[in-house]
C-alpha atoms as a PDB file:
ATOM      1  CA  UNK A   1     -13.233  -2.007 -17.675  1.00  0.00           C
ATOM      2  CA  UNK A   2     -11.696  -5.421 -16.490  1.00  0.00           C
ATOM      3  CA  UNK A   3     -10.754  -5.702 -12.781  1.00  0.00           C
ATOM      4  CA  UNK A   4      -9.070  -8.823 -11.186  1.00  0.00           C
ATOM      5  CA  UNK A   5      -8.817  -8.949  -7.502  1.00  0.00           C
ATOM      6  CA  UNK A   6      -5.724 -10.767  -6.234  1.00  0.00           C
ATOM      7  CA  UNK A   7      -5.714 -11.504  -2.134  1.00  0.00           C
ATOM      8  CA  UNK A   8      -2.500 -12.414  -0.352  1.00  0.00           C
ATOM      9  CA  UNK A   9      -4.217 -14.563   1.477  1.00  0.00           C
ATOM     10  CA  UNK A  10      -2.927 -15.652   5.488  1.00  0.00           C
ATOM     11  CA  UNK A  11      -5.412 -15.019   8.169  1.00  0.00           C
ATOM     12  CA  UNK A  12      -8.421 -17.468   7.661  1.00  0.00           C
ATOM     13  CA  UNK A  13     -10.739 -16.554  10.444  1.00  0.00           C
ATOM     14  CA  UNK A  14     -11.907 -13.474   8.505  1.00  0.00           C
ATOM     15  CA  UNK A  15     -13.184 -15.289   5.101  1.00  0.00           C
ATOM     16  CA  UNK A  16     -16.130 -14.974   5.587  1.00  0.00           C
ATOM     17  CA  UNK A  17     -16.374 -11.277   6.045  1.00  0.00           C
ATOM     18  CA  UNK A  18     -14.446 -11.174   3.393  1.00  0.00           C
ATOM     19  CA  UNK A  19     -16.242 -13.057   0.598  1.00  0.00           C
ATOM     20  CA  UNK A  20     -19.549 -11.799   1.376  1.00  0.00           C
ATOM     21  CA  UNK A  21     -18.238  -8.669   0.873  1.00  0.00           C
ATOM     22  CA  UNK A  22     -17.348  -9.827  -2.509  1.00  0.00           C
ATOM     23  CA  UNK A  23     -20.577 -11.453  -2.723  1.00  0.00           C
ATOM     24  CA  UNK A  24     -22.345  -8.305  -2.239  1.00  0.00           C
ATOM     25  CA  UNK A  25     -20.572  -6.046  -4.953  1.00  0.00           C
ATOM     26  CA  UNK A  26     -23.007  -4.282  -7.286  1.00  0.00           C
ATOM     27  CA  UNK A  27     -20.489  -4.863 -10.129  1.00  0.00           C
ATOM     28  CA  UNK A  28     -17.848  -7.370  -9.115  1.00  0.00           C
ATOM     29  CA  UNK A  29     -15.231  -8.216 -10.644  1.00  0.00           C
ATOM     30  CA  UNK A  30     -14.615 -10.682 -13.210  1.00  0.00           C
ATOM     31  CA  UNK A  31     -11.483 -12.682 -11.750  1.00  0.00           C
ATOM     32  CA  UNK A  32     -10.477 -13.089  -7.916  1.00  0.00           C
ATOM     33  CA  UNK A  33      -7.304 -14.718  -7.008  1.00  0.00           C
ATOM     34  CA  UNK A  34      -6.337 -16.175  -3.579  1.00  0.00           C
ATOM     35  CA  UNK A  35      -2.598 -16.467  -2.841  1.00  0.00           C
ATOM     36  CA  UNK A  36      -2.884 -18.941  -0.138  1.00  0.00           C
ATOM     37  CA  UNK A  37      -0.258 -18.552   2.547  1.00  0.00           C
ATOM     38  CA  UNK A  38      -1.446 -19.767   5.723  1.00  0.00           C
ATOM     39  CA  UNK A  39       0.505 -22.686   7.360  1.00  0.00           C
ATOM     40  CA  UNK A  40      -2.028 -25.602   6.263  1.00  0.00           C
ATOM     41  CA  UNK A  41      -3.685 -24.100   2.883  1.00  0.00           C
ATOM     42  CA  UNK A  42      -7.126 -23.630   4.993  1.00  0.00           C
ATOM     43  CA  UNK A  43      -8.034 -21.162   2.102  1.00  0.00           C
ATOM     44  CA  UNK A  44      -7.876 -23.527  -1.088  1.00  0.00           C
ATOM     45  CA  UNK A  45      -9.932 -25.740   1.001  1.00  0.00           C
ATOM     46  CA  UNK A  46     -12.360 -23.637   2.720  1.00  0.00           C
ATOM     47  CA  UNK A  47     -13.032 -22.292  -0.875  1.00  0.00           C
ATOM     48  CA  UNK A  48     -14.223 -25.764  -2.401  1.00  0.00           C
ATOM     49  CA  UNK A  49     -16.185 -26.958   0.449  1.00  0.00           C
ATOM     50  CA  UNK A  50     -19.677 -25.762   1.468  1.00  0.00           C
ATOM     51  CA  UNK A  51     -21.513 -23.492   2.641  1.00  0.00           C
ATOM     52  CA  UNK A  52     -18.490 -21.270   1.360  1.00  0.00           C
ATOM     53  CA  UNK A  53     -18.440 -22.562  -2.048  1.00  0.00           C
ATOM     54  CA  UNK A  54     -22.402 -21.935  -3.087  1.00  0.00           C
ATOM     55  CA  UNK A  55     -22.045 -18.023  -1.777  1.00  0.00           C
ATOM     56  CA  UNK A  56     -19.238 -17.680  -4.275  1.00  0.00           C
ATOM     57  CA  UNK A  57     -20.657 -19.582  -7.046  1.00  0.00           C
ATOM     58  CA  UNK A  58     -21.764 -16.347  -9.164  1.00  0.00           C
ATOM     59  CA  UNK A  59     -17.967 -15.685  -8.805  1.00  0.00           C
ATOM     60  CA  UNK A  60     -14.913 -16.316 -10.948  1.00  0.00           C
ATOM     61  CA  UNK A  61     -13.053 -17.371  -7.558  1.00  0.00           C
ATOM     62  CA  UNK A  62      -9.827 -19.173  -7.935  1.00  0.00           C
ATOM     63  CA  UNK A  63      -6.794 -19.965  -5.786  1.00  0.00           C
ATOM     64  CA  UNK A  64      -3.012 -20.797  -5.444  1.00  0.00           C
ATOM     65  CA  UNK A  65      -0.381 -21.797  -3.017  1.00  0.00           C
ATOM     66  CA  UNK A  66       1.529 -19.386  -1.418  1.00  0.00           C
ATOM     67  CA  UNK A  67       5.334 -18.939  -1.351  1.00  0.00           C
ATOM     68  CA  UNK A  68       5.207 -19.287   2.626  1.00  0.00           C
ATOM     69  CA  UNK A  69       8.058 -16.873   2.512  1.00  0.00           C
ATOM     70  CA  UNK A  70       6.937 -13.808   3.911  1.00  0.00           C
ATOM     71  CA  UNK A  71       4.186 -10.768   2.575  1.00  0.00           C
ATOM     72  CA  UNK A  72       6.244  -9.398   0.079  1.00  0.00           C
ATOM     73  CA  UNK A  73       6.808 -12.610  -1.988  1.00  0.00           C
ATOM     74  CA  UNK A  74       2.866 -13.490  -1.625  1.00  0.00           C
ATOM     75  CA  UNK A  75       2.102  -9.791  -3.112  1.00  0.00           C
ATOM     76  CA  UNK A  76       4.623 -10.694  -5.815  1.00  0.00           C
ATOM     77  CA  UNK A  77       3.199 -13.572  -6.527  1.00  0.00           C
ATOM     78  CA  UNK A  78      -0.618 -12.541  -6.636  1.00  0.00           C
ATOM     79  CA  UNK A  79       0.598  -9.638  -9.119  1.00  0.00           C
ATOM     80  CA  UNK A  80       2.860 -11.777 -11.066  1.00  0.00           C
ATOM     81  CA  UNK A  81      -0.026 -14.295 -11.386  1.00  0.00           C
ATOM     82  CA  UNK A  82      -2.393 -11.686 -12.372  1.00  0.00           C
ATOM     83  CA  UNK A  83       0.222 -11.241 -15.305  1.00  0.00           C
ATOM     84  CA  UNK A  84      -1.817  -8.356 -17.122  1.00  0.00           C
ATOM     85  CA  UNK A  85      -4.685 -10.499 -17.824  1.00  0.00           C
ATOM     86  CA  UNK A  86      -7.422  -7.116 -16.867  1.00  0.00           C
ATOM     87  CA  UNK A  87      -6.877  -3.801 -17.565  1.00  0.00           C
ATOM     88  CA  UNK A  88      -6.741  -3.228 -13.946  1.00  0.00           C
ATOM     89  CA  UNK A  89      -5.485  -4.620 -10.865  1.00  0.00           C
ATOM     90  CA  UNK A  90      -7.310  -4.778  -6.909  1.00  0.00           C
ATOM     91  CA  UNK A  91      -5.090  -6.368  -4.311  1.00  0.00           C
ATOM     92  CA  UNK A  92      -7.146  -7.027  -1.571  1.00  0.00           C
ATOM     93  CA  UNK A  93      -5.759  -7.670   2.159  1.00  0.00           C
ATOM     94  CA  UNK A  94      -7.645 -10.481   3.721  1.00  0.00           C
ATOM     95  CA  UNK A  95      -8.502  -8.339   6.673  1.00  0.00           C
ATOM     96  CA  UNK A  96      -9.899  -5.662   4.879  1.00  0.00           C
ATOM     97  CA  UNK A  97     -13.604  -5.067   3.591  1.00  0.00           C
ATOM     98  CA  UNK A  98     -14.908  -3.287   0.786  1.00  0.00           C
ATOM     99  CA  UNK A  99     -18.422  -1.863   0.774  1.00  0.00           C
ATOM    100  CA  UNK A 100     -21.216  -2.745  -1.949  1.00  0.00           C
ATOM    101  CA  UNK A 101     -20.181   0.004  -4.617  1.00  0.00           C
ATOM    102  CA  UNK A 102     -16.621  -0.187  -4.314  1.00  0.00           C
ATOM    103  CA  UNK A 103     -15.623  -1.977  -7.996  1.00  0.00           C
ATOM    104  CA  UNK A 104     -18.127   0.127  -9.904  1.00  0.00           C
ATOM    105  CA  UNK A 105     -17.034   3.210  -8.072  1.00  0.00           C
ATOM    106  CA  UNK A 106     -13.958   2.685  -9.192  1.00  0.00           C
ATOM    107  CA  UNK A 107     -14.503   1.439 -12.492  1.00  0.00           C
ATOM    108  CA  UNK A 108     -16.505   4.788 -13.170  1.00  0.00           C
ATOM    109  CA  UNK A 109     -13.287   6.780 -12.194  1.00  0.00           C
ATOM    110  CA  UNK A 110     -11.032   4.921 -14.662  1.00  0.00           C
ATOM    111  CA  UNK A 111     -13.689   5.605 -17.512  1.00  0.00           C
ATOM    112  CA  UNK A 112     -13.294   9.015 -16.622  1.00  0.00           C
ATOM    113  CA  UNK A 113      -9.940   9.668 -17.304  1.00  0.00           C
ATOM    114  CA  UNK A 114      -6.406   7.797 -17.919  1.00  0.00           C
ATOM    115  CA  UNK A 115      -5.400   7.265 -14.490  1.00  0.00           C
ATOM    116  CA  UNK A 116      -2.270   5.089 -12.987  1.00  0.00           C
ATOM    117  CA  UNK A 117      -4.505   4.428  -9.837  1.00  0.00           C
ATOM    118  CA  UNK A 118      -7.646   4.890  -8.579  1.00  0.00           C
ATOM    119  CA  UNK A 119      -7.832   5.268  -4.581  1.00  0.00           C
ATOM    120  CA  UNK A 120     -10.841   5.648  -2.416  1.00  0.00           C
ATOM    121  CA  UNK A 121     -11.370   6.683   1.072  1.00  0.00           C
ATOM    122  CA  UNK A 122     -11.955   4.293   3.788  1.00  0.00           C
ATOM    123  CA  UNK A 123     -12.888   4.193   7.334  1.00  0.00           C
ATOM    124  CA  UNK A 124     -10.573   1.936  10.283  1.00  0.00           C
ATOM    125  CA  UNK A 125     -12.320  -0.895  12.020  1.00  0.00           C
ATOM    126  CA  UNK A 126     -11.380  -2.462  15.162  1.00  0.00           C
ATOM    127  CA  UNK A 127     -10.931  -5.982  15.255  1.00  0.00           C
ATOM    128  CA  UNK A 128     -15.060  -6.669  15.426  1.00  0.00           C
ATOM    129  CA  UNK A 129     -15.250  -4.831  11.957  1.00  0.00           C
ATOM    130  CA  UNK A 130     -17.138  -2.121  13.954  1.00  0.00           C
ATOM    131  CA  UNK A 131     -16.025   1.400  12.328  1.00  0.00           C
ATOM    132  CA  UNK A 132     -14.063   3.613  14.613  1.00  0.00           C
ATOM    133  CA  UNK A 133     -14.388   7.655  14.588  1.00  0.00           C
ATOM    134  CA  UNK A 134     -11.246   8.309  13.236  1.00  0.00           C
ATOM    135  CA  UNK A 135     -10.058   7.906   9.366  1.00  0.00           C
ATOM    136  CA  UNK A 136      -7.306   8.881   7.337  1.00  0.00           C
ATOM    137  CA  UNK A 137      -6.009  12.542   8.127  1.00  0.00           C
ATOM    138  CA  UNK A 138      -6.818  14.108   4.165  1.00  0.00           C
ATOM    139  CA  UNK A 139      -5.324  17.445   3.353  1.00  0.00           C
ATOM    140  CA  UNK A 140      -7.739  19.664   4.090  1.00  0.00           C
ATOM    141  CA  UNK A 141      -7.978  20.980  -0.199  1.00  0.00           C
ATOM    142  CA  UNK A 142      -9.260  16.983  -0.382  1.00  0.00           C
ATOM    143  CA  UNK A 143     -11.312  16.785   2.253  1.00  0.00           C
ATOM    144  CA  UNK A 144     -13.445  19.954   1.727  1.00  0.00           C
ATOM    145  CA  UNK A 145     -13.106  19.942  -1.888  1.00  0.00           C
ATOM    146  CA  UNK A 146     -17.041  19.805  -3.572  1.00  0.00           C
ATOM    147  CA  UNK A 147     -16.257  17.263  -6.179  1.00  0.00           C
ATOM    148  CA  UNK A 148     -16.089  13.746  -5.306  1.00  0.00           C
ATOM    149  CA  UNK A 149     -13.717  12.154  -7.903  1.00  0.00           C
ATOM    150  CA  UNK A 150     -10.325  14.414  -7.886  1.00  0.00           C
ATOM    151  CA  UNK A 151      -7.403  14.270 -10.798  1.00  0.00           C
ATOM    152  CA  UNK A 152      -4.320  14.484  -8.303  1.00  0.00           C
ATOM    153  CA  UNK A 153      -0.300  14.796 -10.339  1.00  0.00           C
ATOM    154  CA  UNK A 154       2.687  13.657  -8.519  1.00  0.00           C
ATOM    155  CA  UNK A 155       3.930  17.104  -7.741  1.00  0.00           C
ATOM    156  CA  UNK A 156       0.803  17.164  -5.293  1.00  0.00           C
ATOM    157  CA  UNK A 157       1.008  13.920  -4.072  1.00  0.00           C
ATOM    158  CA  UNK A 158       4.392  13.764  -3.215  1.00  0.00           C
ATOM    159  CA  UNK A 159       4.225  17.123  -1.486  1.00  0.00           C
ATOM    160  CA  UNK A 160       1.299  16.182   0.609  1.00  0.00           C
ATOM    161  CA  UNK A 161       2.677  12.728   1.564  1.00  0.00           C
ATOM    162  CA  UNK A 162       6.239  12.330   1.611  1.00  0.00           C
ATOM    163  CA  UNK A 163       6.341  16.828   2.189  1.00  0.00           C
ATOM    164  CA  UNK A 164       4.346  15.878   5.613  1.00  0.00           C
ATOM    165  CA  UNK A 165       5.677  12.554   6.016  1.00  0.00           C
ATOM    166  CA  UNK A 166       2.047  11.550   6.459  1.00  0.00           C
ATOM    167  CA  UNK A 167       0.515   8.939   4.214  1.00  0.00           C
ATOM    168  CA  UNK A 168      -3.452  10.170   3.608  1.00  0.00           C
ATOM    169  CA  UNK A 169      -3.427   8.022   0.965  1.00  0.00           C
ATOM    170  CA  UNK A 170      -3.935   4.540   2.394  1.00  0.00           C
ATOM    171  CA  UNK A 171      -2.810   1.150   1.047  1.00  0.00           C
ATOM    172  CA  UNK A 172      -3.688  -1.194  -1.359  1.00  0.00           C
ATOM    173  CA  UNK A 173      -7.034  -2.412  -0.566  1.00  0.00           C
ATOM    174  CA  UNK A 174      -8.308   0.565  -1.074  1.00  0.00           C
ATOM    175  CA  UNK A 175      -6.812   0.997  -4.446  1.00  0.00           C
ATOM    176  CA  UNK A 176      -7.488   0.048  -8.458  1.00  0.00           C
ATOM    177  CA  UNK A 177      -4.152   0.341 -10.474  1.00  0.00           C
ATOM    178  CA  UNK A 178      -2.649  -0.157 -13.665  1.00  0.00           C
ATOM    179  CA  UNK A 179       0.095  -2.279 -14.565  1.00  0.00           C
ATOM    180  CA  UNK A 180       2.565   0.110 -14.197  1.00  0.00           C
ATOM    181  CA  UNK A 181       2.209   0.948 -10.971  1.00  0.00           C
ATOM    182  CA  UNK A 182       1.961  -2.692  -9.951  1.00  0.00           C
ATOM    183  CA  UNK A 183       5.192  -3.490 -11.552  1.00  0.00           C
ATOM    184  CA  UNK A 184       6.620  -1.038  -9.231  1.00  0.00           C
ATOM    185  CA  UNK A 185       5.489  -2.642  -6.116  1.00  0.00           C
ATOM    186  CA  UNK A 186       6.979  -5.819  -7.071  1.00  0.00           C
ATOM    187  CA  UNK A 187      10.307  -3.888  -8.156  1.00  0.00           C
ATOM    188  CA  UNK A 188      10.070  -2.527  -4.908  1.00  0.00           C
ATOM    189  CA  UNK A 189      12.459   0.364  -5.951  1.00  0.00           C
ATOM    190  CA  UNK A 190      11.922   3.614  -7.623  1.00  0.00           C
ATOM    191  CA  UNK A 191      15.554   5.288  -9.338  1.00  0.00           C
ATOM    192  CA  UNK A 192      17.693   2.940  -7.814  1.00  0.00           C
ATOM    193  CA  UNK A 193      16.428   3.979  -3.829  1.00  0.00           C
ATOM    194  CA  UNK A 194      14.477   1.256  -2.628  1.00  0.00           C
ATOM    195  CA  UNK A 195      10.662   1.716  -1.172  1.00  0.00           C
ATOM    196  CA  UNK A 196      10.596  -1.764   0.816  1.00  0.00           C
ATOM    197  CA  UNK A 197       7.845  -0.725   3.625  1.00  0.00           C
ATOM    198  CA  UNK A 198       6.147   2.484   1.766  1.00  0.00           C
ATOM    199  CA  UNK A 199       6.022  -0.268  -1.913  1.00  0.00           C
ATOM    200  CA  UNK A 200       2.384   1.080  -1.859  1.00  0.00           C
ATOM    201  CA  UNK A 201       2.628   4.748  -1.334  1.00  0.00           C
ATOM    202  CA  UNK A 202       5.830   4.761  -3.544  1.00  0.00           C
ATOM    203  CA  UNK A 203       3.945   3.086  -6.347  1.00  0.00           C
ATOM    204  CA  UNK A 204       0.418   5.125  -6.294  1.00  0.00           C
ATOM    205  CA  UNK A 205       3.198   8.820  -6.088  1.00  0.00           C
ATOM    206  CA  UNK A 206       5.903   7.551  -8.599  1.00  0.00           C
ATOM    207  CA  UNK A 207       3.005   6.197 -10.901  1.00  0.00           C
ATOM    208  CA  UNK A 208       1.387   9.471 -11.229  1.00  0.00           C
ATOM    209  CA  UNK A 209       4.140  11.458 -12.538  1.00  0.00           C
ATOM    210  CA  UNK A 210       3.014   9.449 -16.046  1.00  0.00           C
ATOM    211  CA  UNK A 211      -0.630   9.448 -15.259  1.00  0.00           C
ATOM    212  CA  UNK A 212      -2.031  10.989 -12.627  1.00  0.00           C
ATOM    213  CA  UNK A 213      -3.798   9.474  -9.820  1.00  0.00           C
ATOM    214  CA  UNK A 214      -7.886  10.093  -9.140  1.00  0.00           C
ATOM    215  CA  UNK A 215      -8.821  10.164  -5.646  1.00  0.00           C
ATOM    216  CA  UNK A 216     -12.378   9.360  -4.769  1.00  0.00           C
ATOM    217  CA  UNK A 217     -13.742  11.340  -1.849  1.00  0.00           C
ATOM    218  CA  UNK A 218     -15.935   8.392  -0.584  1.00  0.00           C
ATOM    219  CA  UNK A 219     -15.632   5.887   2.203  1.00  0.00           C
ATOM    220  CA  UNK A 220     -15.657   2.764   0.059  1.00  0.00           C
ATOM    221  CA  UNK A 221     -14.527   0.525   2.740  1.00  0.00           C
ATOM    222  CA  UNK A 222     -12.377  -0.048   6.404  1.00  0.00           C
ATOM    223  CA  UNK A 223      -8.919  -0.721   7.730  1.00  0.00           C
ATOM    224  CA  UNK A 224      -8.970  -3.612   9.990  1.00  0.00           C
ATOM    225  CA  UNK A 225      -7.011  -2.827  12.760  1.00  0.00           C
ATOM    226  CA  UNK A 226      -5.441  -6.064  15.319  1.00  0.00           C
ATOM    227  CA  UNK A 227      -3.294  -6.665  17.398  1.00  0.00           C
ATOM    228  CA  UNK A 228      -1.261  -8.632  15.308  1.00  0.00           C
ATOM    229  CA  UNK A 229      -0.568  -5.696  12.486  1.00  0.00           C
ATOM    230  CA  UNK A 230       3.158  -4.594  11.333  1.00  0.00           C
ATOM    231  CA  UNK A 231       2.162  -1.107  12.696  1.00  0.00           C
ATOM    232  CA  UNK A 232       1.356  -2.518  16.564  1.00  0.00           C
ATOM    233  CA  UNK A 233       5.008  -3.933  16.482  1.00  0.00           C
ATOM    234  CA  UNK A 234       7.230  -0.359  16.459  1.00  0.00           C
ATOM    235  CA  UNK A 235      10.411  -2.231  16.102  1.00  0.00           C
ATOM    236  CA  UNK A 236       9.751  -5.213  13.369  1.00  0.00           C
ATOM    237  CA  UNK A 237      12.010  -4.778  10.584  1.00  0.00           C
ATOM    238  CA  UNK A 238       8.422  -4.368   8.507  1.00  0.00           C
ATOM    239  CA  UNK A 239       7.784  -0.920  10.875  1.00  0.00           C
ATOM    240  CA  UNK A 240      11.647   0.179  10.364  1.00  0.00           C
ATOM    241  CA  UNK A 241      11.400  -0.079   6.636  1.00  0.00           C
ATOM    242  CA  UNK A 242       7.710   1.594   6.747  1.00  0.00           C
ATOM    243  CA  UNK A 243       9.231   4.557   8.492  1.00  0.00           C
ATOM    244  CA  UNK A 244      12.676   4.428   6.815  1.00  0.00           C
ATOM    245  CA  UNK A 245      11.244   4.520   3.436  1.00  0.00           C
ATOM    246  CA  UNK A 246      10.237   7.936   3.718  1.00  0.00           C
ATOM    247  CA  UNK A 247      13.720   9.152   3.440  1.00  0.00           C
ATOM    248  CA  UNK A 248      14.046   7.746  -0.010  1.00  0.00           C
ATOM    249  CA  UNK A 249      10.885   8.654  -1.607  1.00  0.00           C
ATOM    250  CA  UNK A 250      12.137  12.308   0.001  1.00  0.00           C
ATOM    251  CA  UNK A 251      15.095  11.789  -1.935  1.00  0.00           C
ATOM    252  CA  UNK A 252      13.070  10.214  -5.218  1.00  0.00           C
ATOM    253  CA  UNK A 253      11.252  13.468  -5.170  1.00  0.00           C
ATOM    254  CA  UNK A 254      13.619  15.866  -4.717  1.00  0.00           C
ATOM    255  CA  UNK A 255      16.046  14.332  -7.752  1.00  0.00           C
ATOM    256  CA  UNK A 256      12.926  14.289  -9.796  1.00  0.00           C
ATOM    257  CA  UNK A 257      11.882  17.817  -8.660  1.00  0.00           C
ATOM    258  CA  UNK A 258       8.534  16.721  -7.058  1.00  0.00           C
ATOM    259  CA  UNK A 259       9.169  18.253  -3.869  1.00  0.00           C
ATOM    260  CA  UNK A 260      11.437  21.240  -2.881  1.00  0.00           C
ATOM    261  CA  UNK A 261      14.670  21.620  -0.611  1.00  0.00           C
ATOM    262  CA  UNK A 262      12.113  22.677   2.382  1.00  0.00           C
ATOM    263  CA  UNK A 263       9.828  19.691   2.340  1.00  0.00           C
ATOM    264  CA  UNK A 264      12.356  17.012   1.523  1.00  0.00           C
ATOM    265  CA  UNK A 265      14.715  18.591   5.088  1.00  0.00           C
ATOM    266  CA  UNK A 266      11.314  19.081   6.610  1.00  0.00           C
ATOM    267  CA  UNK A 267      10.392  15.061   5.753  1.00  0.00           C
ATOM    268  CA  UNK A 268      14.415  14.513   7.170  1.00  0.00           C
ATOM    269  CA  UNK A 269      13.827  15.933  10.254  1.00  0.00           C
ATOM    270  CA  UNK A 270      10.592  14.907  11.218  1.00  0.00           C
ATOM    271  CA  UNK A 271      10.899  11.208  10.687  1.00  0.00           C
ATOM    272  CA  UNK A 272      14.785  11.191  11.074  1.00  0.00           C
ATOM    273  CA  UNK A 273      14.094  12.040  14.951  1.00  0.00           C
ATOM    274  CA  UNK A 274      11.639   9.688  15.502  1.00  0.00           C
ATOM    275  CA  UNK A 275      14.342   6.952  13.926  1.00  0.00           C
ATOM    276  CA  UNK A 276      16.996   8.434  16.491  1.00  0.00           C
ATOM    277  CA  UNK A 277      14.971   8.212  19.248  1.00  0.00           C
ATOM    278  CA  UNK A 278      13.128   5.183  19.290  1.00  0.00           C
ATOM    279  CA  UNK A 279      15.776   3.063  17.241  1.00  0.00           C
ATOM    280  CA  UNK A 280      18.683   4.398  19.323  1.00  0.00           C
ATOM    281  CA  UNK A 281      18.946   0.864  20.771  1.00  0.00           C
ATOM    282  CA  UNK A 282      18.709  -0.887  17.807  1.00  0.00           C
ATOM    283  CA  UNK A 283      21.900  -2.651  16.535  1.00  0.00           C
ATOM    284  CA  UNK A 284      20.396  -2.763  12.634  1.00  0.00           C
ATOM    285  CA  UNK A 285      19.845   0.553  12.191  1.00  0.00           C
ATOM    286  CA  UNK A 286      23.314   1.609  13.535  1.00  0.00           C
ATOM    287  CA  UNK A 287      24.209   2.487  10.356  1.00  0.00           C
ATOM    288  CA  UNK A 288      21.498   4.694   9.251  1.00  0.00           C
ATOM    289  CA  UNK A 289      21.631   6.490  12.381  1.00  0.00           C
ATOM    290  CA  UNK A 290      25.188   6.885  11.277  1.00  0.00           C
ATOM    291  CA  UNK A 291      24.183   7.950   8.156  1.00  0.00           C
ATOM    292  CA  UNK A 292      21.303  10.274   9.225  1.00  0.00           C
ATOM    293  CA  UNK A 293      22.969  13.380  11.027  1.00  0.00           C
ATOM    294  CA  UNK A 294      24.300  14.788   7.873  1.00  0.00           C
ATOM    295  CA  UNK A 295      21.865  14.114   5.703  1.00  0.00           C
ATOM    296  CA  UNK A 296      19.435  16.085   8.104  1.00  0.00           C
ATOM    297  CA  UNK A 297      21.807  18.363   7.873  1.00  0.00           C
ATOM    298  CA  UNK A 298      21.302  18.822   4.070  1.00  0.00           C
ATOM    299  CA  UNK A 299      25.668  18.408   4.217  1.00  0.00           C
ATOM    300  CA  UNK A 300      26.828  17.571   0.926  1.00  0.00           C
ATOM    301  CA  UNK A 301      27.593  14.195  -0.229  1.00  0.00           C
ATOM    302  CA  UNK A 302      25.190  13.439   2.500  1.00  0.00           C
ATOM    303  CA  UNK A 303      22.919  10.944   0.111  1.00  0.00           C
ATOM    304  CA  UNK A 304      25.491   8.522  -0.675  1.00  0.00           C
ATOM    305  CA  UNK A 305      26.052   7.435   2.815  1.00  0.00           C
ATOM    306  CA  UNK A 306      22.504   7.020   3.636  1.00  0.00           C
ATOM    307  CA  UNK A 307      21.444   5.291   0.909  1.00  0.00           C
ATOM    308  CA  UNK A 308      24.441   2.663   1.606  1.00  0.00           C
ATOM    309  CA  UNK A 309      22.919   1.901   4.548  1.00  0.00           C
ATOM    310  CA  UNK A 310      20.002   1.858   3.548  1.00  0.00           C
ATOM    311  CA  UNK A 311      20.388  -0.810   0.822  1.00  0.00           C
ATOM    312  CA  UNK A 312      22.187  -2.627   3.143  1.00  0.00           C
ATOM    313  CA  UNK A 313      18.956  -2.349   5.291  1.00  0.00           C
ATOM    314  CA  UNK A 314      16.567  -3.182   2.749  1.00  0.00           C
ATOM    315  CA  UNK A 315      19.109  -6.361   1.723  1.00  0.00           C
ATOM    316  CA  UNK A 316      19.488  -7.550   5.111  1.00  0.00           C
ATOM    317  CA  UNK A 317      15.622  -7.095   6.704  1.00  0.00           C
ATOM    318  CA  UNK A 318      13.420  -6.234   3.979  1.00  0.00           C
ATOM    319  CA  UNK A 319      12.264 -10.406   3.572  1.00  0.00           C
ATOM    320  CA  UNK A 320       8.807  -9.553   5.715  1.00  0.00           C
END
């Protein structure tokens, strides 16, 4: 099966890790794509200039400009670029590595089955790329479950996810989709309710309810963790939407009976008090805080509201 890696590609200085990570793949894949959207297009011309362009010469590397307009529109554009060309889609964060047996890992789980989405396990790194102790936190039916490739539905995902508001999935780098699940990050909405934030969780849970998704119980790569991350910043409009977006996959699931009345209030009232408290200063999310009371609530009517503001939200901050 065809893979094409796209990379959103910004922060230069780790290229290098990067590419020999490619370099190194025991079946790599047969297209990768740089989106280029650092300030002076250092990728397109690190790529054609030595030493960098001989360890890549066994690769079918290519590269584009960026849109210089923010994460989002540099996703869209790697997938839109990718167009459908492979069977399957990798989008690669240029601060994250895989390991050696990551594509034919993967490609081995799509043979298996029809699947929306392969996803892997993965370890965090600090900023070195030294693994740290800690991983993702994996239901424990996952992580002691004998096999190592599991067929997961979106009934199960979406109760172990958006149920604990807890993602144990991960994010893209660590993922091999289909089209149809990448045509749902770039929509960046699911029913109507947007996802802006969670575009990766929503897509890998929404995508499974037509295919399901196969989860592969090995470490098949790290999390790069920096200082400069959306998740070190608690009150970027990227972190708002990350957290907010829980509250409309919540309501996603529950329309499209995925999750029950329990864990949709339980996802309410676990990330709606965080939003309360740490956002209570914060004159953008006024209106969702607004909004919020009754829907924790579970009043009636109570949706509507919310998912004014939330639009609103999305409309007015969602350009990360």
């Amino acid at each position: 099966m065809k893979i094409t890696t796209v990379i959103p590609a910004y922060k230069s200085k780790y290229l290098m890790e990067l590419l020999a990570a490619l370099a190194q793949q025991t079946e790599p894949p047969e297209r990768i794509l740089f989106s280029d959207d650092s300030p002076d297009q250092s990728f397109i011309r690190m790529l054609a200039s030595e030493p960098v362009k001989s360890l890549i010469a066994h690769l079918n590397v290519s590269a584009i400009p960026g849109t210089r307009r923010g994460a989002y529109a540099n996703w869209s554009q790697c997938i839109n670029a990718w167009g459908g060309e492979t069977e399957l889609l990798h989008i690669l964060c240029d601060d994250d590595i895989i390991y050696p047996q990551f594509y034919a890992r993967h490609r081995q789980a799509h043979r298996s089955g029809h699947f929306s989405s392969t996803v892997s396990s993965r370890w965090y790194a600090n900023e070195a790329g030294q693994p740290l102790r800690h991983a993702l936190n994996l239901p424990d039916a996952v992580a002691q479950h004998p096999q190592r490739m599991l067929s997961l539905d979106a009934n199960v995902l979406f109760t172990t996810t958006v149920g604990r508001a807890a993602n144990w999935l991960g994010e893209v780098s660590n993922t091999v989709m289909r089209a149809e699940v990448a045509e749902l990050i770039v929509r960046r909405e699911v029913d109507g309710i947007p996802i802006a934030g969670l575009e990766d969780l929503g897509a890998f849970i929404c995508g499974a309810q037509t295919h399901p998704l196969c989860y592969i119980n090995e470490h098949l790569g790290y999390f790069r963790q920096s200082p400069n991350q959306n998740s070190t910043h608690g009150t970027s409009a990227a972190m708002k939407c990350a957290i907010m977006s829980y509250f409309g996959l919540a309501l996603i699931g529950r329309k499209r009976g995925l999750i029950s009345e329990e864990q949709a209030k339980y996802c309410f009232d676990a990330v709606g008090s965080n939003v309360l408290w740490h956002y209570r200063n914060e004159a953008d999310t006024q209106a969702i805080r607004d909004a919020l009371p009754a829907l924790m609530a579970g009043e009636a009517g109570a949706d509507g509201p919310y998912l004014d503001a939330w639009r609103a939200f999305v409309a007015a901050n969602g350009h990360f």
